[in-house]
Protein backbone atom coordinates (compact mmCIF):
# COMPACT_ATOMS: atom_id res chain seq x y z
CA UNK A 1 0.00 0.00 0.00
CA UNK A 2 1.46 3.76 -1.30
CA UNK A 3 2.31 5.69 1.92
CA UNK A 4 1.13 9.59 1.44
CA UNK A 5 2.16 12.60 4.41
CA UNK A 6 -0.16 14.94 4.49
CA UNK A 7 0.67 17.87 6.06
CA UNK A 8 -1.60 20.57 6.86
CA UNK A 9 -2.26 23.01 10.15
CA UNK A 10 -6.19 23.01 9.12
CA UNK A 11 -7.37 19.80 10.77
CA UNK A 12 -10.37 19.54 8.37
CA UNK A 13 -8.28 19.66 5.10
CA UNK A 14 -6.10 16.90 7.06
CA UNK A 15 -9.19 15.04 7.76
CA UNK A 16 -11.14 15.04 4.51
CA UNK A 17 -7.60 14.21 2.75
CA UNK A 18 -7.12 11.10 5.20
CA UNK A 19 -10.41 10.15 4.42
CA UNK A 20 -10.67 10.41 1.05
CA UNK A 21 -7.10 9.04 0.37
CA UNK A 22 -7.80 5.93 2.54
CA UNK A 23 -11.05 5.28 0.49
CA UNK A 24 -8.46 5.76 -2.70
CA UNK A 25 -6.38 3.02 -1.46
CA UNK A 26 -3.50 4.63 -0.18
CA UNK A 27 -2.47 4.45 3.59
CA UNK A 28 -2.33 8.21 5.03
CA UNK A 29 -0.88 9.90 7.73
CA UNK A 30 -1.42 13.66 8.45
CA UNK A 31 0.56 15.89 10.45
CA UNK A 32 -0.39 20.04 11.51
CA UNK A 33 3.06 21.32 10.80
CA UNK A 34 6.08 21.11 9.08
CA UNK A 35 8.15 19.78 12.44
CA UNK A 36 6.23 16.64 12.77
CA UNK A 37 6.94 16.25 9.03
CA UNK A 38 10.09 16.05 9.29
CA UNK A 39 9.76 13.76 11.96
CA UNK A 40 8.36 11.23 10.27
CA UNK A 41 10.05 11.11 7.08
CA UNK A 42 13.36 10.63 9.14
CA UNK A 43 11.80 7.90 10.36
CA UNK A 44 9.68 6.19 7.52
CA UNK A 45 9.67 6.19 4.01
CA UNK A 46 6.70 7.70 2.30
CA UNK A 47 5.55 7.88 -1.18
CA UNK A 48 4.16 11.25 -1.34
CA UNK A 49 3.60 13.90 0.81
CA UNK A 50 1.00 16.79 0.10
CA UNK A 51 2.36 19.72 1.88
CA UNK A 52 0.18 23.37 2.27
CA UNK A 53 2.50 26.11 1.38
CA UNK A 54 1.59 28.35 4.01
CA UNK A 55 2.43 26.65 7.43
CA UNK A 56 3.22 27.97 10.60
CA UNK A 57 6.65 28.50 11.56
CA UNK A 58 8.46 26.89 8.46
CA UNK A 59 7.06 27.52 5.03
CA UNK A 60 5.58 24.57 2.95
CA UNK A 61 8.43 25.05 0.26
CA UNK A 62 10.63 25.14 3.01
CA UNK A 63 9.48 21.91 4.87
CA UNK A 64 9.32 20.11 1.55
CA UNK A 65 13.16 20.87 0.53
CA UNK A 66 13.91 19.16 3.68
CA UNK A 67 11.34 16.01 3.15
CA UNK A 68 13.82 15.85 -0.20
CA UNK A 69 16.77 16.38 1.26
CA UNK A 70 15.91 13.57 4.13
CA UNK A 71 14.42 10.88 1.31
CA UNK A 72 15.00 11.79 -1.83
CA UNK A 73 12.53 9.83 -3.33
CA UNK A 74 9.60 11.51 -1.73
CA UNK A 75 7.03 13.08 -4.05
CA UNK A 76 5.84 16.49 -2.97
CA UNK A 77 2.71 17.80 -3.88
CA UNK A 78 1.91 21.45 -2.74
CA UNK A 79 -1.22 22.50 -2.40
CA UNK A 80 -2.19 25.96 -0.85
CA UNK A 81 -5.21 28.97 -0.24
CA UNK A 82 -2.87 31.81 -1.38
CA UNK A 83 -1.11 30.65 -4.05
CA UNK A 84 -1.74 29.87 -7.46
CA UNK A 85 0.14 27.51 -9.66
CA UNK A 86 1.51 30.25 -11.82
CA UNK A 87 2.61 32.19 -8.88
CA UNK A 88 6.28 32.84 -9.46
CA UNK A 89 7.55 31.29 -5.90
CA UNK A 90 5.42 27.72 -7.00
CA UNK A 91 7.03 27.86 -10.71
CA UNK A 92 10.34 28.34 -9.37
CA UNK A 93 10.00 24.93 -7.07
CA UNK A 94 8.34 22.91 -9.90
CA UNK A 95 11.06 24.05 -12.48
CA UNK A 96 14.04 23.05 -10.23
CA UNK A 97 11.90 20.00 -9.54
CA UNK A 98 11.35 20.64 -5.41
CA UNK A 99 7.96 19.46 -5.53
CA UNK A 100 5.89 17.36 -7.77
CA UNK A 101 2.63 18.97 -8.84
CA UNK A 102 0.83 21.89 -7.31
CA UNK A 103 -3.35 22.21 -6.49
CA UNK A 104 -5.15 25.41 -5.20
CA UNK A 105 -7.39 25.67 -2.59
CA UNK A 106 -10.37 24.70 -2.88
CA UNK A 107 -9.49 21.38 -4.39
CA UNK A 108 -11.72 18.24 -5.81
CA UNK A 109 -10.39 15.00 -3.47
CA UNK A 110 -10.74 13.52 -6.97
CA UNK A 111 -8.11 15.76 -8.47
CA UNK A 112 -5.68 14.96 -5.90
CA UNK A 113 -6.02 11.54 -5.70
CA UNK A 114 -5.04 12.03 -9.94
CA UNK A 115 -2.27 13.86 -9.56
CA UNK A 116 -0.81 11.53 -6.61
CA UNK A 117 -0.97 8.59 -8.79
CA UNK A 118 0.59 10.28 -11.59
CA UNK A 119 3.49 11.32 -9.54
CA UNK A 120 3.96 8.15 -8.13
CA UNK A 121 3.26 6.29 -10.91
CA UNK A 122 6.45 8.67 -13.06
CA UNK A 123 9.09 6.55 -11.44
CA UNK A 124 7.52 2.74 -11.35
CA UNK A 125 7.92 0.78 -14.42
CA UNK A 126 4.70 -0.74 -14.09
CA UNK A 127 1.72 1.48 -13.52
CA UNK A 128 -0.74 1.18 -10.68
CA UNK A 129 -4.00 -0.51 -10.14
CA UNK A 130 -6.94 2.37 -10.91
CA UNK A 131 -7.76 3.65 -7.68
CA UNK A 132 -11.25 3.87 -6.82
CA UNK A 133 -13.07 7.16 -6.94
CA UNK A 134 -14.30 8.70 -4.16
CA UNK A 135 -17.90 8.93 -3.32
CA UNK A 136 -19.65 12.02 -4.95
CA UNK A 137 -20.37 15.10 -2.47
CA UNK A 138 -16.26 14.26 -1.55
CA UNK A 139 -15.42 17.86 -2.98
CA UNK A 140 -13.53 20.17 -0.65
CA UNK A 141 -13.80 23.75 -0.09
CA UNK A 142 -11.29 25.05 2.09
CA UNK A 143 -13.22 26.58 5.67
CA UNK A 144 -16.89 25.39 4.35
């Protein structure tokens, strides 16, 4: 089973994610900050991690250069409220290939469950099972 990090300091975004992730058919831990990130991926190895830009204390670009630099075989999604993926300081990270993929606030669980399975599936040689959708009505808008 694909292990994915989410880490977010809203506890309902980290709670619809582990929901909806588990239902994909990935195993999920989430985290509120970037510190008990870090923890665990010097401890464990994940797949993936989906990482909100704006944390407290550390930034999410920040925390994710040091998920990389701890296993380098992490994927990093970012996802974030105040950024946009053309926003120059989210082009910069995906050009000098820091993170993985990028998703805006609000987000359909469906999209990121897509884009996690693309990212992981970029450096297997054989592609993964389909996951299975996520029951309709699993949309999430950030603070509703």
């Amino acid at each position: 089973m694909l292990e994915i990090l989410v880490v977010d300091d809203e506890a309902d975004i980290c709670w619809a994610l582990e929901i909806a992730l588990r239902d994909a058919g990935f195993r999920v831990t989430p985290v509120s900050g970037g510190i008990g990130a870090i923890r665990e991926v010097a401890e464990r190895h994940f797949d993936a991690a989906i990482v909100d830009v704006k944390l407290p204390g550390k930034s999410g670009l920040e925390v994710s250069q040091q998920l990389r630099r701890l296993d380098s075989r992490i994927k990093v999604v970012l996802i974030s409220g105040y950024h946009y993926a053309d926003d120059q300081p989210i082009q910069a990270v995906m050009r000098q290939g820091k993170c993985h993929g990028f998703i805006s606030k609000p987000f359909d669980l469906d999209q990121v469950s897509a884009l996690l399975r693309r990212v992981i599936e970029e450096d297997r040689a054989s592609p993964l099972p389909e996951l299975s959708p996520v029951s309709s009505g699993a949309n999430l808008r950030g603070g509703e």
